[in-house]
PDB file of N, CA and C in Angstrom:
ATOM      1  N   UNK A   1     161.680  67.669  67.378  1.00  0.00           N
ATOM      2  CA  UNK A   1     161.831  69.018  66.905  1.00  0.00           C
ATOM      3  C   UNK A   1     160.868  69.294  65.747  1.00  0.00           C
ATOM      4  N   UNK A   2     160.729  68.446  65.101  1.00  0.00           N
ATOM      5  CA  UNK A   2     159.957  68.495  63.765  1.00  0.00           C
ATOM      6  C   UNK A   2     158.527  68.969  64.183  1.00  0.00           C
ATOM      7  N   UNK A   3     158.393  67.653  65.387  1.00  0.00           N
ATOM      8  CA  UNK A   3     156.956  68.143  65.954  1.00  0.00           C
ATOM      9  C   UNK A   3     156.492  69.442  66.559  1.00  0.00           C
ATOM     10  N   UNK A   4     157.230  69.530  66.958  1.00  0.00           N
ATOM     11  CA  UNK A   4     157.178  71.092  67.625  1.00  0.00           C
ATOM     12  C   UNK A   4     156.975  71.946  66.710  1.00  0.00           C
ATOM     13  N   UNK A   5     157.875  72.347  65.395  1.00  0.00           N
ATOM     14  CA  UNK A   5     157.236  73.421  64.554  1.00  0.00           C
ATOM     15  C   UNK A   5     155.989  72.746  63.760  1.00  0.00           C
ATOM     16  N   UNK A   6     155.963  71.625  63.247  1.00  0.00           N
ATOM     17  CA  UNK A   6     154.563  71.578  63.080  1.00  0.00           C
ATOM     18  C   UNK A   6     153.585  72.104  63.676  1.00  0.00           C
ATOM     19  N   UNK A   7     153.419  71.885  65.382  1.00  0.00           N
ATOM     20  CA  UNK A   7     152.364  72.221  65.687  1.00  0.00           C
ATOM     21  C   UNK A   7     152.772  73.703  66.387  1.00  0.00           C
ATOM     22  N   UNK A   8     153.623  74.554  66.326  1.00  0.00           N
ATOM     23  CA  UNK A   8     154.097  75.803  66.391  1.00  0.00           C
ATOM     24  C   UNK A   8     153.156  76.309  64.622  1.00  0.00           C
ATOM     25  N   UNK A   9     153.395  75.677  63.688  1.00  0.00           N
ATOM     26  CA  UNK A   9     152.716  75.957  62.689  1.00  0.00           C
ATOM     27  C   UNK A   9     151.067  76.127  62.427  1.00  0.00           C
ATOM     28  N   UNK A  10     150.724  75.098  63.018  1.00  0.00           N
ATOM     29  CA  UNK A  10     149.638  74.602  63.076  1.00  0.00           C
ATOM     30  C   UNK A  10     149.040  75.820  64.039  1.00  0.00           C
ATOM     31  N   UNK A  11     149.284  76.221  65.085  1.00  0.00           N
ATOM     32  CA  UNK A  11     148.583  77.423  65.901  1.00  0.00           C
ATOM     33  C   UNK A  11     148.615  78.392  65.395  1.00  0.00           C
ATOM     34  N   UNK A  12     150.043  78.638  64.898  1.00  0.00           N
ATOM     35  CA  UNK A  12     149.620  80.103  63.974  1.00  0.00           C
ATOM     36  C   UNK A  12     148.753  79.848  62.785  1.00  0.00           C
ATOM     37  N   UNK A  13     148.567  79.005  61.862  1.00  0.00           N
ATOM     38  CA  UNK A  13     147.742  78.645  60.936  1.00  0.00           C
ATOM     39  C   UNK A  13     146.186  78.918  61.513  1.00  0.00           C
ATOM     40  N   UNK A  14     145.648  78.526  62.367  1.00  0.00           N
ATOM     41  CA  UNK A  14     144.736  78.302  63.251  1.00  0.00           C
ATOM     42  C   UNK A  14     144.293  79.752  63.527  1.00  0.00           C
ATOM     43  N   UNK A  15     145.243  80.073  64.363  1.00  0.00           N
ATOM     44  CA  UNK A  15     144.927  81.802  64.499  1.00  0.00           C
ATOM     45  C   UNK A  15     144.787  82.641  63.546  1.00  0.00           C
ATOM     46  N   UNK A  16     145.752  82.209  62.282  1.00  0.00           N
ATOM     47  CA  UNK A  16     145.151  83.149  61.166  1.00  0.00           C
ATOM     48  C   UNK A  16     143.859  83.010  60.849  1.00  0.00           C
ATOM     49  N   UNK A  17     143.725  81.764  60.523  1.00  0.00           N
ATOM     50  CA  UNK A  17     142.401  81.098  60.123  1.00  0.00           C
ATOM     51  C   UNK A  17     141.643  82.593  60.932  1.00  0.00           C
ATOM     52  N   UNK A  18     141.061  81.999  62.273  1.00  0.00           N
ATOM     53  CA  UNK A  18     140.354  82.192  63.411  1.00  0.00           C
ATOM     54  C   UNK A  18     140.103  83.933  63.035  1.00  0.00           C
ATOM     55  N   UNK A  19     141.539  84.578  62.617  1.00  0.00           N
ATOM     56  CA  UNK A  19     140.843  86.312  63.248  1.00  0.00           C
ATOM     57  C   UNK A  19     140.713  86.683  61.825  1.00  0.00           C
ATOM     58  N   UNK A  20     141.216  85.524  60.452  1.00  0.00           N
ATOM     59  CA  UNK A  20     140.575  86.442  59.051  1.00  0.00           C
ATOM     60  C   UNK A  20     138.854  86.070  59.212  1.00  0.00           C
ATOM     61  N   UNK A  21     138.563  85.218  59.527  1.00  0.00           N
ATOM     62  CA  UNK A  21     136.860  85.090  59.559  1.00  0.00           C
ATOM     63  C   UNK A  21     136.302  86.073  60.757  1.00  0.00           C
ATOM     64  N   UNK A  22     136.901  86.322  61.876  1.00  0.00           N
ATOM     65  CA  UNK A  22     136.306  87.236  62.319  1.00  0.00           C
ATOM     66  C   UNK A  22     136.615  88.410  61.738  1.00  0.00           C
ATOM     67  N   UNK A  23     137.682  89.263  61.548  1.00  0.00           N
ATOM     68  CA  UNK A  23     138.013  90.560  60.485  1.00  0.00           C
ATOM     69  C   UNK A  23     136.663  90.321  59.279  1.00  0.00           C
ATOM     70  N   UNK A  24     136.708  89.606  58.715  1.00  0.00           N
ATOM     71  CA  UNK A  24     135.790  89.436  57.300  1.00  0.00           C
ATOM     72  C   UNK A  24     134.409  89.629  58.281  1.00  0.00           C
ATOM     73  N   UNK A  25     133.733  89.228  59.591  1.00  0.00           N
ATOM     74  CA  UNK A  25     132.759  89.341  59.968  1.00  0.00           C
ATOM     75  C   UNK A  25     132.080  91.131  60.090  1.00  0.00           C
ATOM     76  N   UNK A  26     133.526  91.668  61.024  1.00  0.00           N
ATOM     77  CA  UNK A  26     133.478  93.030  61.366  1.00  0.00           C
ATOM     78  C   UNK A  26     133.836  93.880  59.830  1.00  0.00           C
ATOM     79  N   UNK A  27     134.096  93.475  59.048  1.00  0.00           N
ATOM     80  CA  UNK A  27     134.531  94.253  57.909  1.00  0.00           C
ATOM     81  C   UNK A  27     132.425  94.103  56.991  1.00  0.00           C
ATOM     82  N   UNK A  28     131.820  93.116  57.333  1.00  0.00           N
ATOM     83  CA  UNK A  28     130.506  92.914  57.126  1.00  0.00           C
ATOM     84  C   UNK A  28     129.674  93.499  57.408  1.00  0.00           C
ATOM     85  N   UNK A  29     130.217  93.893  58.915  1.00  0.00           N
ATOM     86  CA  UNK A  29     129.147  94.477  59.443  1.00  0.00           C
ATOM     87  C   UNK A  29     129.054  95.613  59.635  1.00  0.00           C
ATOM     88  N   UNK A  30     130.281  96.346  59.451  1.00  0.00           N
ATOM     89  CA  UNK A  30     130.660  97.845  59.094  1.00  0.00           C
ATOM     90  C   UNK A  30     130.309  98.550  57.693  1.00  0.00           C
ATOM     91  N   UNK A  31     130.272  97.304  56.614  1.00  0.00           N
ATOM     92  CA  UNK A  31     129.705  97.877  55.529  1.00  0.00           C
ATOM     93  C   UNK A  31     128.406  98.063  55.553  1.00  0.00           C
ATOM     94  N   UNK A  32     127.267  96.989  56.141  1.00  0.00           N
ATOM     95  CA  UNK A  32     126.011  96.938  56.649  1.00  0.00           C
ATOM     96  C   UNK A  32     125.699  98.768  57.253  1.00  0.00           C
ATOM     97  N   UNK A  33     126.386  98.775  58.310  1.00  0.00           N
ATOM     98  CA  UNK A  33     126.892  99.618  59.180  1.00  0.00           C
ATOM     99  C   UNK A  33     126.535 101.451  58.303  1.00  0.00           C
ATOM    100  N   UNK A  34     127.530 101.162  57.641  1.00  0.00           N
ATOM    101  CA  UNK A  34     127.494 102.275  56.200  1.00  0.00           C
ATOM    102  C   UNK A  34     126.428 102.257  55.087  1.00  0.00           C
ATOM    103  N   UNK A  35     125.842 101.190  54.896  1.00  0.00           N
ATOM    104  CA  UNK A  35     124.989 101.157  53.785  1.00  0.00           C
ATOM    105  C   UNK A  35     123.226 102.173  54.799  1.00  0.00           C
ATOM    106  N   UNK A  36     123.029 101.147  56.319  1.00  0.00           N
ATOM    107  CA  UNK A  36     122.040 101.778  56.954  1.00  0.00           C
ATOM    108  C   UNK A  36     122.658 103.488  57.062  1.00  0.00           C
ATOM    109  N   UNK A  37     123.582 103.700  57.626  1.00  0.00           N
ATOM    110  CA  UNK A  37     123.479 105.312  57.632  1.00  0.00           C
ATOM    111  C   UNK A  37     123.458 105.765  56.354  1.00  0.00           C
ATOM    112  N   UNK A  38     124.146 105.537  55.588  1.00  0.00           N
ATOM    113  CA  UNK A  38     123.609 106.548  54.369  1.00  0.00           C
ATOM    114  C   UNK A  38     122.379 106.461  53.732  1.00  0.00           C
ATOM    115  N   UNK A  39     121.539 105.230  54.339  1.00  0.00           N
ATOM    116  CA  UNK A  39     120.107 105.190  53.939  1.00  0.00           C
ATOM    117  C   UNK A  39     119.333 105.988  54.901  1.00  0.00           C
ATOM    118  N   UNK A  40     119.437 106.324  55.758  1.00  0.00           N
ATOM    119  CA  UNK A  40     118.735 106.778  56.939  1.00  0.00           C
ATOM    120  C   UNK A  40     118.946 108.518  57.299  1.00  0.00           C
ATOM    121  N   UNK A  41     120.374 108.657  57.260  1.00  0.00           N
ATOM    122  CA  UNK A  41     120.663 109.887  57.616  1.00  0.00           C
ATOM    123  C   UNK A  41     120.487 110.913  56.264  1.00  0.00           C
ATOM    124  N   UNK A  42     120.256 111.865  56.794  1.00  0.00           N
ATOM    125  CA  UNK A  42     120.310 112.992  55.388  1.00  0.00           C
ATOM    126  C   UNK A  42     121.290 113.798  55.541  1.00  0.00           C
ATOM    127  N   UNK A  43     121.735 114.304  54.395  1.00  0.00           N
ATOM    128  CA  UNK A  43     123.006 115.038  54.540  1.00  0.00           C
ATOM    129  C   UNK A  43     122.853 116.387  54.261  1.00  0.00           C
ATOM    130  N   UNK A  44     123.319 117.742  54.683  1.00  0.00           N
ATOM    131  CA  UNK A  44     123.356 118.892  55.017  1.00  0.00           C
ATOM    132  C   UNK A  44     122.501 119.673  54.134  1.00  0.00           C
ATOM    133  N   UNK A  45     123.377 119.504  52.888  1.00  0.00           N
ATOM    134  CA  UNK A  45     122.068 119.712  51.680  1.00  0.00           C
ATOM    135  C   UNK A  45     120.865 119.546  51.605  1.00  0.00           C
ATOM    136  N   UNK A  46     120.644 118.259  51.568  1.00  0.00           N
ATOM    137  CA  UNK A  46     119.208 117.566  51.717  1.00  0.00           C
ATOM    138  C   UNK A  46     118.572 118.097  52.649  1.00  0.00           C
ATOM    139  N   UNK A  47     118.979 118.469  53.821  1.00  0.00           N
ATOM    140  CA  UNK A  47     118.107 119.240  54.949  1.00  0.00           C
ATOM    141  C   UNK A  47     117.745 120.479  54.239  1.00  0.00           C
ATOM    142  N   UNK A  48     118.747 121.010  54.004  1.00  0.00           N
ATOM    143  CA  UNK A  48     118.511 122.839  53.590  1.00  0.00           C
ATOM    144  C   UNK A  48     117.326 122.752  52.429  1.00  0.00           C
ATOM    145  N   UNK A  49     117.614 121.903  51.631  1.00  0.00           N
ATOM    146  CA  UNK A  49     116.708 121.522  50.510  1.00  0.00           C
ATOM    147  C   UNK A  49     115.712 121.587  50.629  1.00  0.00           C
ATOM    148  N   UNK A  50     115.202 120.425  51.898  1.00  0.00           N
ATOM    149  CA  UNK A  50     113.858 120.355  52.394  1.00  0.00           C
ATOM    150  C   UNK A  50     113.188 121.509  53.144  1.00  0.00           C
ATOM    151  N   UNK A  51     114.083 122.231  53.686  1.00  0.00           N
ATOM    152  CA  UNK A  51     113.797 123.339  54.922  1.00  0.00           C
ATOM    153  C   UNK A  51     113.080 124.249  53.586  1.00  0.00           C
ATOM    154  N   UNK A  52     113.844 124.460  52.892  1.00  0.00           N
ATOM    155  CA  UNK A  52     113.749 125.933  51.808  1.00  0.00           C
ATOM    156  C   UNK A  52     112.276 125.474  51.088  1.00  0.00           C
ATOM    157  N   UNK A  53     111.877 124.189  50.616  1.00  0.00           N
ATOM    158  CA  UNK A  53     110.332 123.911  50.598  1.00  0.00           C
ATOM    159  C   UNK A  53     109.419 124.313  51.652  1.00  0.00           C
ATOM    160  N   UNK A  54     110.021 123.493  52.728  1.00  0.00           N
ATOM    161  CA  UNK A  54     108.417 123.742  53.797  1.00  0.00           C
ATOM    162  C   UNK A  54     108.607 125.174  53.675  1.00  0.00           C
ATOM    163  N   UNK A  55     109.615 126.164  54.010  1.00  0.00           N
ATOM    164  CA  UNK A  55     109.535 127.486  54.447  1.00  0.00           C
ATOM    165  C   UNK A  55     108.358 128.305  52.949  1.00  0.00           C
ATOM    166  N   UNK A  56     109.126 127.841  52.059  1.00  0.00           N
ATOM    167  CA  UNK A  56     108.038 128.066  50.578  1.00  0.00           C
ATOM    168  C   UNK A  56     106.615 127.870  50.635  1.00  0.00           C
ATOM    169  N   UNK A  57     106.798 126.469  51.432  1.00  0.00           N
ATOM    170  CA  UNK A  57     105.044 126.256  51.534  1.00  0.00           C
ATOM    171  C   UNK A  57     104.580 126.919  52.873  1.00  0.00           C
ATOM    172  N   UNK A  58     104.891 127.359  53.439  1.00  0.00           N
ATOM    173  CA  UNK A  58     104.527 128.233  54.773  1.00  0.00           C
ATOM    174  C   UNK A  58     104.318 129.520  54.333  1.00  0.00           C
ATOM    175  N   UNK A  59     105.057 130.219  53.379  1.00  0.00           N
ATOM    176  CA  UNK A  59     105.351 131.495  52.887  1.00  0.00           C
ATOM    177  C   UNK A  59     103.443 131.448  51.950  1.00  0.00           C
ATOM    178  N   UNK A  60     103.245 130.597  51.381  1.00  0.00           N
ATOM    179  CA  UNK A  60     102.546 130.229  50.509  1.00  0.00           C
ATOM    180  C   UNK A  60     101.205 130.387  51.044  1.00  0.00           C
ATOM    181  N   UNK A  61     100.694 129.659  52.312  1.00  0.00           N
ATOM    182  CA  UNK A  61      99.913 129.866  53.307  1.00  0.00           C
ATOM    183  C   UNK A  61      99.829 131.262  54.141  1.00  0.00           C
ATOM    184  N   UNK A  62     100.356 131.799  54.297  1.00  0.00           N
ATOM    185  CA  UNK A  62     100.321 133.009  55.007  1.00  0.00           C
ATOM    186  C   UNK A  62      99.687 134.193  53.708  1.00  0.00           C
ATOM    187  N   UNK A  63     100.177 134.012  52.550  1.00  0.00           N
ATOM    188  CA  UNK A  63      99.711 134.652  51.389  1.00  0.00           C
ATOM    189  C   UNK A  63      98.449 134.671  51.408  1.00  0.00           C
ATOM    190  N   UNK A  64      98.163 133.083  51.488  1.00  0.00           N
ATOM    191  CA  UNK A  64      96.625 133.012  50.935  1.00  0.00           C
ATOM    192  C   UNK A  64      95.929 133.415  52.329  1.00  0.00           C
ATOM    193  N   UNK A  65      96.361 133.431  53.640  1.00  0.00           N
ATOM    194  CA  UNK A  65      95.604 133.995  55.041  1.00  0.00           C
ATOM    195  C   UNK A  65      95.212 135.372  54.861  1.00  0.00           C
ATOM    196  N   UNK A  66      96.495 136.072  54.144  1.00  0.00           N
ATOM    197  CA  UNK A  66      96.084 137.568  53.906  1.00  0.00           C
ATOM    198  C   UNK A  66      95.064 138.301  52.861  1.00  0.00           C
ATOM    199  N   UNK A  67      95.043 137.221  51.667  1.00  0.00           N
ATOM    200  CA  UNK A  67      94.078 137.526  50.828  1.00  0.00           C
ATOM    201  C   UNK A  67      92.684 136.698  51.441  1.00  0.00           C
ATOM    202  N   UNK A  68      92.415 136.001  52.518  1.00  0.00           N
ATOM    203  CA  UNK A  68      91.499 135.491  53.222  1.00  0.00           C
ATOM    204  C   UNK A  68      90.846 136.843  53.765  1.00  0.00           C
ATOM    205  N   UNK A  69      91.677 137.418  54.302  1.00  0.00           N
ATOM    206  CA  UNK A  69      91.250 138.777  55.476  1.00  0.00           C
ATOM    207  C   UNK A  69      91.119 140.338  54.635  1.00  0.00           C
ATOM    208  N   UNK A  70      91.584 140.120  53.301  1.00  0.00           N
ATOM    209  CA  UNK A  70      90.935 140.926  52.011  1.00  0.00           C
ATOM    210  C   UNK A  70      89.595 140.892  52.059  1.00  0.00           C
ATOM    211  N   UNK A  71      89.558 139.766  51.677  1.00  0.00           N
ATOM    212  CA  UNK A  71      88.417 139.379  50.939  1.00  0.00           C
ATOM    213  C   UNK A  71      86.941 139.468  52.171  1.00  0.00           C
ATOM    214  N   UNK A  72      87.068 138.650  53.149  1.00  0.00           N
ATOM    215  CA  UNK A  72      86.393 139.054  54.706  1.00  0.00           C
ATOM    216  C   UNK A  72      86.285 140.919  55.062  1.00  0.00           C
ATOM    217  N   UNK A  73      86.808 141.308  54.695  1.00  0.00           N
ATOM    218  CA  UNK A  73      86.756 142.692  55.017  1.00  0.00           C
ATOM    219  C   UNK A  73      86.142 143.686  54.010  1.00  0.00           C
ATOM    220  N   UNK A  74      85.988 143.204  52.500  1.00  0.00           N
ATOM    221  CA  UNK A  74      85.582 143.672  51.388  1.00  0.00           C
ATOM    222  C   UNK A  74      83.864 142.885  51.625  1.00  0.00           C
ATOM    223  N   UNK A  75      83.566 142.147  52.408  1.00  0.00           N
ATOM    224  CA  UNK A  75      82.672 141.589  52.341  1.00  0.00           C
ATOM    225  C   UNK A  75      81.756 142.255  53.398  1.00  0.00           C
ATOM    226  N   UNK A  76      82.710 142.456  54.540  1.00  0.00           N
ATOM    227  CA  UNK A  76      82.028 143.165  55.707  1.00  0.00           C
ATOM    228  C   UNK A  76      81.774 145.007  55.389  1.00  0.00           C
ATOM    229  N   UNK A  77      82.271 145.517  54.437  1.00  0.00           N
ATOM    230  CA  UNK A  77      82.460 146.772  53.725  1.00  0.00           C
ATOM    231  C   UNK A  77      81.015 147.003  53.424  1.00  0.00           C
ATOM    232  N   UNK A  78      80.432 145.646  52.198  1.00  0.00           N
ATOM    233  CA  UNK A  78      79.826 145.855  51.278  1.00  0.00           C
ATOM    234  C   UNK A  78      78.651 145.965  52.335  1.00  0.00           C
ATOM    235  N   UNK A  79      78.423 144.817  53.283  1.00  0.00           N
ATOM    236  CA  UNK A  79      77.191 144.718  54.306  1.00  0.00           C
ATOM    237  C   UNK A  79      77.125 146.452  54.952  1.00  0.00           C
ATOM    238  N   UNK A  80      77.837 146.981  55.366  1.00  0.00           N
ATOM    239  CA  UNK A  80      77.683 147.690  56.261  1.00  0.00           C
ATOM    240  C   UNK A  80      77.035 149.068  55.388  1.00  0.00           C
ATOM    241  N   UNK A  81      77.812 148.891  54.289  1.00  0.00           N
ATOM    242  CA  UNK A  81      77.448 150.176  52.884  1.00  0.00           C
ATOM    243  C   UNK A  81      76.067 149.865  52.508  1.00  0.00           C
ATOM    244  N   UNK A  82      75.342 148.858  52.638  1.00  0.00           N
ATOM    245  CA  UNK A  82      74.013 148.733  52.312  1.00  0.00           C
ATOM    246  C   UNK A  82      73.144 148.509  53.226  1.00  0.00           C
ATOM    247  N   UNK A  83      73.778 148.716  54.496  1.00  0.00           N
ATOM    248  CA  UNK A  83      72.711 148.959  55.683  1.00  0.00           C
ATOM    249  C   UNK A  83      72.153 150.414  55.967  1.00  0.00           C
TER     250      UNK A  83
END
């Protein structure tokens, strides 16, 4: 009888053993898991953030296209006035 819960002991001992090192593995690799997405992914803000620049720097470019086609047209003015 003795023997029997010993090794009734001994398996559950064993099995604990066995699924806290795997738990501690998956609990590893889920933090891993979390550390890559929050390095990788951007979050809602951060998009809008970035969007509201490029759109700034696009806004920025189109400015200077129009004072391009000023300036081209003040040029083609002057030629034609002194022909």
């Amino acid at each position: 009888m003795v023997y029997l819960v010993l090794a009734v002991g001994g398996a559950v001992g064993s099995a604990y053993w066995r699924f806290s090192t795997i738990i501690s593995k998956v609990r590893d690799e889920l933090a891993a898991h979390k550390l890559h997405t929050a390095e990788i992914y951007v979050t809602k803000t951060g998009m809008q953030e970035q969007t509201q620049a490029i759109m700034k720097a696009i806004d920025s470019v189109a400015e200077r296209l129009d004072g391009m086609n000023s300036r081209l047209d003040r040029v083609f003015e002057s030629k034609a006035r002194a022909s």
